[in-house]
C-alpha atoms as a PDB file:
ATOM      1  CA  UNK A   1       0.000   0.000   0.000  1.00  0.00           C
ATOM      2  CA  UNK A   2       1.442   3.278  -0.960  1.00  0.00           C
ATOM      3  CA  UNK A   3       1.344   6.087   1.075  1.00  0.00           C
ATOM      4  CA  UNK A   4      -1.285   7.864  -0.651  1.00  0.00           C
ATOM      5  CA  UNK A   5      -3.536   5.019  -0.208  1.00  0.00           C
ATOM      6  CA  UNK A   6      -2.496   4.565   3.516  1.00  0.00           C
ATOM      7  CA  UNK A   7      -3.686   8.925   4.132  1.00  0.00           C
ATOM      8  CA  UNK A   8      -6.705   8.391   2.341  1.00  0.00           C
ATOM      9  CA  UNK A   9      -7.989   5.400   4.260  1.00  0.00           C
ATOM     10  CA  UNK A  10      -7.248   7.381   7.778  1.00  0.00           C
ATOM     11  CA  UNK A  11      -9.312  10.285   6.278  1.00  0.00           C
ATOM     12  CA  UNK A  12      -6.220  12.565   6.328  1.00  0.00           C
ATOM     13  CA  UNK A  13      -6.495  12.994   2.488  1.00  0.00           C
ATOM     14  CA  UNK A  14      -9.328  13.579   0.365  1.00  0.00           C
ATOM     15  CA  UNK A  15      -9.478  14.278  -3.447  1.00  0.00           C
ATOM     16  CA  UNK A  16     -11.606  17.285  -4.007  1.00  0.00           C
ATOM     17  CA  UNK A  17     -14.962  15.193  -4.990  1.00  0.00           C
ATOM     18  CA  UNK A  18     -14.758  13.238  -1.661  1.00  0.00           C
ATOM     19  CA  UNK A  19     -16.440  15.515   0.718  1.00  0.00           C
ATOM     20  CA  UNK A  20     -19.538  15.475  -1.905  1.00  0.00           C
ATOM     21  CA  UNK A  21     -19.544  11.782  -1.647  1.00  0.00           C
ATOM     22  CA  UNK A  22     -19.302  11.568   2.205  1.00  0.00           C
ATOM     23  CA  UNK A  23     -22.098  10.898   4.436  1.00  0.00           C
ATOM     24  CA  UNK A  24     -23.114  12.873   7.164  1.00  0.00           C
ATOM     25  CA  UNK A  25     -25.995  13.669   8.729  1.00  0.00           C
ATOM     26  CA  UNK A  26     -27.685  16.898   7.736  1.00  0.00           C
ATOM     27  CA  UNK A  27     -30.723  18.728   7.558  1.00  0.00           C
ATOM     28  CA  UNK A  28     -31.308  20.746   4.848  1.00  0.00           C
ATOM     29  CA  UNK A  29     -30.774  24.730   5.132  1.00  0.00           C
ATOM     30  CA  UNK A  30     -33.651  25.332   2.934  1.00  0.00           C
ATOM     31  CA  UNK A  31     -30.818  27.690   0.550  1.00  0.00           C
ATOM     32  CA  UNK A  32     -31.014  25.695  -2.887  1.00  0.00           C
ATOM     33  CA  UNK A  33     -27.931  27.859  -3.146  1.00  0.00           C
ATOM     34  CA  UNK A  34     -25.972  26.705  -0.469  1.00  0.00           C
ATOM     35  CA  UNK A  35     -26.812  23.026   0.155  1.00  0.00           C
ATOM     36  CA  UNK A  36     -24.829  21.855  -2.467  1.00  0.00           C
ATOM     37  CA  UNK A  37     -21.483  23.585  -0.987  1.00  0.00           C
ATOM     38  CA  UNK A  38     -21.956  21.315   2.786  1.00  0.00           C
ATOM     39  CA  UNK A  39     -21.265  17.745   3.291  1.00  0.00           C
ATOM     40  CA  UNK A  40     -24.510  16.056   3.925  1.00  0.00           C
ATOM     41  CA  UNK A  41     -26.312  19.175   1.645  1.00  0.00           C
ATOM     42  CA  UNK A  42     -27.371  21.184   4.924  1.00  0.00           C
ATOM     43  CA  UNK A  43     -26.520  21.907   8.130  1.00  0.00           C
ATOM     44  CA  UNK A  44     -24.828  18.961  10.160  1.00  0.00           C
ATOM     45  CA  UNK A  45     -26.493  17.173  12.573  1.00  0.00           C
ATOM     46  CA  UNK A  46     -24.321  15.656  16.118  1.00  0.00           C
ATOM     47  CA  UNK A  47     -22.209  18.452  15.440  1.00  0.00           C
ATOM     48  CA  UNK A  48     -21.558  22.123  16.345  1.00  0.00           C
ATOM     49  CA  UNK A  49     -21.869  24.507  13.212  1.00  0.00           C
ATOM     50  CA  UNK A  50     -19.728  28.052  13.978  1.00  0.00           C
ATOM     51  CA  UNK A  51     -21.387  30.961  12.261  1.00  0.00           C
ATOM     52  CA  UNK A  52     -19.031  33.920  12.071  1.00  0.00           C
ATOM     53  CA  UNK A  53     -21.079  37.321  11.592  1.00  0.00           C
ATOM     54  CA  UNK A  54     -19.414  40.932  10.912  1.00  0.00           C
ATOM     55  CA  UNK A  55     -22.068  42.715  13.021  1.00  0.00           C
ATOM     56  CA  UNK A  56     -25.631  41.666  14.481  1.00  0.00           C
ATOM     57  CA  UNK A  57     -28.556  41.249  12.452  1.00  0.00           C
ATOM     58  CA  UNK A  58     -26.136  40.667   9.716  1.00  0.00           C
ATOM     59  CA  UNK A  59     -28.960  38.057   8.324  1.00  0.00           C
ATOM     60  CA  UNK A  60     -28.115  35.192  10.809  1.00  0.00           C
ATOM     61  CA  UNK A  61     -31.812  34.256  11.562  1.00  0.00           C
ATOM     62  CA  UNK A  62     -32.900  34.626   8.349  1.00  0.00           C
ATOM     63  CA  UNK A  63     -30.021  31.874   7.103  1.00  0.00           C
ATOM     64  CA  UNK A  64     -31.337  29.561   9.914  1.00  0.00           C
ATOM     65  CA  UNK A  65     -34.524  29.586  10.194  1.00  0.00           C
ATOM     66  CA  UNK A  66     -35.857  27.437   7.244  1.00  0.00           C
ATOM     67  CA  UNK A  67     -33.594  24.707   8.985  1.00  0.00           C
ATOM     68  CA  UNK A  68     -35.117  25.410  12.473  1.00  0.00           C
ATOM     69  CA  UNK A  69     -38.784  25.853  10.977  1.00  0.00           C
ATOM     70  CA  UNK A  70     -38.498  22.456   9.425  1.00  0.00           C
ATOM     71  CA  UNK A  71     -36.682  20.919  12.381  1.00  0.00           C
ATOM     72  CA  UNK A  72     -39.619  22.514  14.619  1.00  0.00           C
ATOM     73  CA  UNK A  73     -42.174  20.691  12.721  1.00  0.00           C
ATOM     74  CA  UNK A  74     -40.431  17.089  12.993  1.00  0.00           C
ATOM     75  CA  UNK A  75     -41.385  16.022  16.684  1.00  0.00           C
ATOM     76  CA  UNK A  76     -42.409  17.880  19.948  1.00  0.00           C
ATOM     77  CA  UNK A  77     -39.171  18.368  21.537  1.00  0.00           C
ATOM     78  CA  UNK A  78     -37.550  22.341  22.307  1.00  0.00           C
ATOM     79  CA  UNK A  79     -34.976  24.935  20.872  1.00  0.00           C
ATOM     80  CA  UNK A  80     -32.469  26.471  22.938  1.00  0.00           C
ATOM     81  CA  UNK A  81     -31.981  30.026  21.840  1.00  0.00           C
ATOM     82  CA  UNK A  82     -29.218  30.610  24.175  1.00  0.00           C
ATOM     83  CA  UNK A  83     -27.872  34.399  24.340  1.00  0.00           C
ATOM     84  CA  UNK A  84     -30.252  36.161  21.899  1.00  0.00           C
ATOM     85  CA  UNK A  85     -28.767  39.461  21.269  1.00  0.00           C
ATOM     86  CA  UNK A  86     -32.742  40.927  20.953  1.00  0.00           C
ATOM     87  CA  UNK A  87     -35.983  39.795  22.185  1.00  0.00           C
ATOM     88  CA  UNK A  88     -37.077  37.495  19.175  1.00  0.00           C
ATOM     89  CA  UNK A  89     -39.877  38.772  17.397  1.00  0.00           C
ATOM     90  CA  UNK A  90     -43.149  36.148  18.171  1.00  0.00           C
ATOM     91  CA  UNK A  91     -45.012  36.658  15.072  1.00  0.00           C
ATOM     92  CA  UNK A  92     -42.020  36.495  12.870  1.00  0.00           C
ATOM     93  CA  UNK A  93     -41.142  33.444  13.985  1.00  0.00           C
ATOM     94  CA  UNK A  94     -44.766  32.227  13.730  1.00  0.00           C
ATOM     95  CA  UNK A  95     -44.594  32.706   9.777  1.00  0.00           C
ATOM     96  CA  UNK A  96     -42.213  30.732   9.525  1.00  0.00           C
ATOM     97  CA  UNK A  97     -44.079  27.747  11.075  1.00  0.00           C
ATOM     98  CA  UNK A  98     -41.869  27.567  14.288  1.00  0.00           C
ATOM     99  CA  UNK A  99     -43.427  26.864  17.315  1.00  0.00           C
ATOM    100  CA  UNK A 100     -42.553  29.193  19.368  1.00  0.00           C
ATOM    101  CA  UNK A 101     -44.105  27.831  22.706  1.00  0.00           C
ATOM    102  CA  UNK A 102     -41.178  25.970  22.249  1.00  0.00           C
ATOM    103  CA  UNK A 103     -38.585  27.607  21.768  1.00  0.00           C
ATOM    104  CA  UNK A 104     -36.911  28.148  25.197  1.00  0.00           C
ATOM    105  CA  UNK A 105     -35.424  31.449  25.723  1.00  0.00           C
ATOM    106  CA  UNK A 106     -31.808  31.380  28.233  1.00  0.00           C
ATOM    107  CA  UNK A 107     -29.056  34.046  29.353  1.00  0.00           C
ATOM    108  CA  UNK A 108     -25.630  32.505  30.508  1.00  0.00           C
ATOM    109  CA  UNK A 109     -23.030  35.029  32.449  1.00  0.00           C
ATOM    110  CA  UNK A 110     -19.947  33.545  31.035  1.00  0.00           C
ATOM    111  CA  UNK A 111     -18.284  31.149  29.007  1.00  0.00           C
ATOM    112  CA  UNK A 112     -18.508  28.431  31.291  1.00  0.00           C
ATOM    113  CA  UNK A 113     -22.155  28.925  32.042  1.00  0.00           C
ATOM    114  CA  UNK A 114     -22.867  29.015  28.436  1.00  0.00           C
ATOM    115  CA  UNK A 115     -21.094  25.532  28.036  1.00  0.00           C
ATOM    116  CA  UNK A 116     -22.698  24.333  30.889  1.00  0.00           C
ATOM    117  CA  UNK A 117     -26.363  25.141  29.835  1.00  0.00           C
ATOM    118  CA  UNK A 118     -25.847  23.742  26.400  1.00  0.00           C
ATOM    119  CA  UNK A 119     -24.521  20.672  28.032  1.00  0.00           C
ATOM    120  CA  UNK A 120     -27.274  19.770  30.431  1.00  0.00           C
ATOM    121  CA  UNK A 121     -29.864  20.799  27.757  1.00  0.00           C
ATOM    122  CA  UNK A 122     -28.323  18.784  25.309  1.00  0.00           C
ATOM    123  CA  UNK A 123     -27.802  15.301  27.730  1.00  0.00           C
ATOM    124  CA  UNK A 124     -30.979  16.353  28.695  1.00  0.00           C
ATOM    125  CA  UNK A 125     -33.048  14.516  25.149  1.00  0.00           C
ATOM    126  CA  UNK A 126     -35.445  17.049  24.981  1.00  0.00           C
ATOM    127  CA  UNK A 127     -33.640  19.553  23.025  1.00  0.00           C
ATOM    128  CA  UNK A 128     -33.789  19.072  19.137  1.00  0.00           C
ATOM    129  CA  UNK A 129     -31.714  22.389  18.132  1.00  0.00           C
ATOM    130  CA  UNK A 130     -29.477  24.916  20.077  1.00  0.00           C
ATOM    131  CA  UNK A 131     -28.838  28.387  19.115  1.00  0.00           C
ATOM    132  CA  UNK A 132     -26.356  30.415  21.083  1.00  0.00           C
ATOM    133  CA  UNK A 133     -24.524  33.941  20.537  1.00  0.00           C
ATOM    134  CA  UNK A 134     -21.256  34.442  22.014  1.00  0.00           C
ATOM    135  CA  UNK A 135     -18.163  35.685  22.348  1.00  0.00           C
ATOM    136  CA  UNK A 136     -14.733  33.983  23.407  1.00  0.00           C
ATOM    137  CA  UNK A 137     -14.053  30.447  23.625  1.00  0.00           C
ATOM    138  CA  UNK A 138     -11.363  28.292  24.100  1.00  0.00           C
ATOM    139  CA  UNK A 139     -10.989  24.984  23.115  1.00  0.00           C
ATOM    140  CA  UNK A 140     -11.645  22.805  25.635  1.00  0.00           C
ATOM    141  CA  UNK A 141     -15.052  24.473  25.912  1.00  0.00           C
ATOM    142  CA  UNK A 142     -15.452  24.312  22.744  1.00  0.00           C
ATOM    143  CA  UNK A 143     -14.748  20.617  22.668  1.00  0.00           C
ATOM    144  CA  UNK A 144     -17.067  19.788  25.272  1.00  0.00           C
ATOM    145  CA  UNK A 145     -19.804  21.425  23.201  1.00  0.00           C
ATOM    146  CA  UNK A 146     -18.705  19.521  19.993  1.00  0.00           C
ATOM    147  CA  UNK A 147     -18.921  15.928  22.324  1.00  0.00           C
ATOM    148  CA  UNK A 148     -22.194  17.198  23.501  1.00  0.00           C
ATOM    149  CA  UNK A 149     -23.863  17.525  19.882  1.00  0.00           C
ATOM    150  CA  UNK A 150     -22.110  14.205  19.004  1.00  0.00           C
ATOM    151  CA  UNK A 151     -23.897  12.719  22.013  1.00  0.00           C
ATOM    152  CA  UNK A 152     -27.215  14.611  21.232  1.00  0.00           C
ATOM    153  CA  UNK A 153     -27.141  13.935  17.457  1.00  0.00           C
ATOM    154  CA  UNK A 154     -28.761  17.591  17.158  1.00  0.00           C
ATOM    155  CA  UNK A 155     -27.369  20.787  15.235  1.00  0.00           C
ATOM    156  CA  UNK A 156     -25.795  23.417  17.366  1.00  0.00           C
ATOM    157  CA  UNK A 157     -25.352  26.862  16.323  1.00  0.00           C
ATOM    158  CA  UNK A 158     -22.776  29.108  17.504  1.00  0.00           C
ATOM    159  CA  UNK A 159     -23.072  32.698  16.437  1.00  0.00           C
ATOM    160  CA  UNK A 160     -19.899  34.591  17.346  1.00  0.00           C
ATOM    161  CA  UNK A 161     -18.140  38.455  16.120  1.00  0.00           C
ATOM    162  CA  UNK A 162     -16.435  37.657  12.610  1.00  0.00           C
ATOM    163  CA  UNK A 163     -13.047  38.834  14.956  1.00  0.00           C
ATOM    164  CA  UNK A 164     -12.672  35.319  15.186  1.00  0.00           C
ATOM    165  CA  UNK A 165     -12.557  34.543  11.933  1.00  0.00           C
ATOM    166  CA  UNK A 166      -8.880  33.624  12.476  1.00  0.00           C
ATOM    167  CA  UNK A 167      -9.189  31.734  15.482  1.00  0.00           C
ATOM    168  CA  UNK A 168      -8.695  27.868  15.405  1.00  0.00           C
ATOM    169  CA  UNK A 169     -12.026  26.237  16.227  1.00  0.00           C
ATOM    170  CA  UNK A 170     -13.442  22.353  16.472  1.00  0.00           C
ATOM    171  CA  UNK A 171     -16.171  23.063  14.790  1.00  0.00           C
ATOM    172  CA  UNK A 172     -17.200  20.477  12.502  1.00  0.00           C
ATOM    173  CA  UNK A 173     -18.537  23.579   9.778  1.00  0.00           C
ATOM    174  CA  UNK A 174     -17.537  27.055   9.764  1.00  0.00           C
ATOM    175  CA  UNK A 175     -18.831  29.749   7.792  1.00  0.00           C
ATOM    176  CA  UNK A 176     -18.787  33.855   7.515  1.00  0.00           C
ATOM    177  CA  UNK A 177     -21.580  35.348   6.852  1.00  0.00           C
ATOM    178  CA  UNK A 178     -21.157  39.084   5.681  1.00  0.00           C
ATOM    179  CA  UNK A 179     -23.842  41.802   6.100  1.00  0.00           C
ATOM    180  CA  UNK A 180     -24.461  41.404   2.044  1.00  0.00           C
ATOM    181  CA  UNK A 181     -25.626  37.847   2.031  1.00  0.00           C
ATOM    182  CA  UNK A 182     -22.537  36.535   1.331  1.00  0.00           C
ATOM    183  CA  UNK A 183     -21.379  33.837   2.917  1.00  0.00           C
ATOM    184  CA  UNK A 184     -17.910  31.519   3.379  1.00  0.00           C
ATOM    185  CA  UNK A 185     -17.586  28.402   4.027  1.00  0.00           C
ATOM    186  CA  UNK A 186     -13.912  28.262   6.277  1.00  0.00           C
ATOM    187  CA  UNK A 187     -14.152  24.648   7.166  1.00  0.00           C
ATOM    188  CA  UNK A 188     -15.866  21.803   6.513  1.00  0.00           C
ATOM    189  CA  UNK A 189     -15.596  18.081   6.733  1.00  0.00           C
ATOM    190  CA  UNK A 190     -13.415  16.160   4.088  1.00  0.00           C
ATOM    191  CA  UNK A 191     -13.273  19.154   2.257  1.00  0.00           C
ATOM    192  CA  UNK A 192     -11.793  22.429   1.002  1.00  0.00           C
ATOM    193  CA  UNK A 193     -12.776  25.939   2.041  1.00  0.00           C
ATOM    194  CA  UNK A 194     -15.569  27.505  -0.235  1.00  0.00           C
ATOM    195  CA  UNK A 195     -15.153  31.469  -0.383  1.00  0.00           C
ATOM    196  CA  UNK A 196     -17.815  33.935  -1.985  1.00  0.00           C
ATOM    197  CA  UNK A 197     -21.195  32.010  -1.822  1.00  0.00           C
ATOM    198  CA  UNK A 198     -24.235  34.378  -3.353  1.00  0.00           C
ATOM    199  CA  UNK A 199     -27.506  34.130  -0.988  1.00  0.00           C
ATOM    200  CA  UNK A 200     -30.463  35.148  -1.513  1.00  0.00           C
ATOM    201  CA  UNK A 201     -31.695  35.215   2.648  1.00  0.00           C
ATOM    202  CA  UNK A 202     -35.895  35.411   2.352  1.00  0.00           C
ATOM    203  CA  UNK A 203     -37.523  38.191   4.591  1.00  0.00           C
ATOM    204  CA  UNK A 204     -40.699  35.423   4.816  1.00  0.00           C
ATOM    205  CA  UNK A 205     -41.148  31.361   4.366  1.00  0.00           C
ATOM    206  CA  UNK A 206     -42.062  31.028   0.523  1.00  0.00           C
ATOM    207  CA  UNK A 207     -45.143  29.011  -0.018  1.00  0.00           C
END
C-alpha cells in the first residue's frame, strides 16, 4: 500500500470530490444555493456549526430559520436560543411555522455557564436544536460542546463576532456570513474551504 492510499484510508487525504460523496448527517438549510457547498447538503447534525457574523442582524436568523422551521415541525421536543442578542420577534417566527411555545429562551453570564447550559440541555433529550450567541471560547469548551452535539445527534449553532474569523475552532462547519448575504464556508468536513457564496436570505417562508 502506498502512502497515498495509507492517508486516504485514515481520512487525512481527500481528493476534491470526496467531501460530496461523504455521508453525514444533515438537515437541509432550505438555501437551494448553499446546500450543495456542505457535506450532507445542509446543516450537520451531532455536530456544532460556527457561524461567524461581521455585526448583528447581519442576516443570521434569516439563514437559519428554514432549517429550524423544518426541524420545529419534525417532533415535539424544544430549541435552545441561548444568548439572543434581541428579544425574538413572536409573530415572525410564527410565519415561519416555528413553534414558538417551544422555543426556550436562556441568558448565561460567562463562558462556562454558556457551556454548561448547552450541556445539560443537550444530555438532557429534549432539546432538538441549540442556538447560542457568544463571544470567546477556548478549546476545551469548545470541545465539550462539539462531544455534547455528538452525544445529542442535534445541530448546534454558535453565532460569534467575525473577529474570530482567524481563530482555530473544532467546529465540525464554519462559515462567515457578511452583512451582504454573502457567505464563506472556512471549514468543513473532508473538504476544502468555499469562499464567496451568493444568498439570496428570504424576509418570509415562501409558499
Amino acid at each position: 500500500m502506498t502512502m497515498l492510499d495509507t492517508l486516504t484510508e485514515q481520512g487525512r487525504l481527500w481528493s476534491a470530490r470526496h467531501w460530496q460523496e461523504t455521508r453525514i448527517p444533515a438537515i437541509t438549510t432550505g438555501l437551494p444555493e448553499l446546500d450543495p457547498h456542505l457535506p450532507g447538503h445542509g446543516w450537520p447534525l451531532g455536530a456544532v456549526t460556527e457561524i461567524l457574523i461581521d455585526q448583528r442582524a447581519s442576516g443570521e436568523l434569516r439563514l437559519l430559520l428554514p432549517a429550524l422551521a423544518r426541524l420545529s415541525t419534525q417532533d415535539a421536543r424544544w430549541q435552545l436560543w441561548l444568548n439572543p442578542p434581541l428579544h425574538p420577534c413572536a409573530p415572525a417566527l410564527q410565519q415561519w411555522q416555528l413553534d414558538t411555545e417551544r422555543v426556550l429562551l436562556a441568558r448565561a453570564k460567562n463562558a462556562n455557564d454558556l457551556c454548561y447550559s448547552l450541556e445539560k440541555s443537550l444530555n438532557s433529550g429534549g432539546c432538538q436544536a441549540a442556538l447560542t450567541w457568544c463571544e470567546a471560547l477556548d478549546k476545551a469548551l469548545m470541545r465539550r460542546i462539539q462531544l455534547a452535539a455528538e452525544r445529542a445527534r442535534v445541530p448546534v449553532f454558535l453565532l460569534r463576532p467575525a473577529r474570530f474569523v482567524q481563530q482555530p475552532s473544532v467546529a465540525a462547519l464554519r462559515v462567515h456570513l457578511h452583512a451582504d448575504s454573502r457567505l464563506d464556508v472556512l471549514k468543513r468536513r473532508a473538504g476544502w474551504p468555499r469562499p464567496d457564496i451568493s444568498l439570496s436570505l428570504p424576509l418570509t417562508p415562501e409558499h
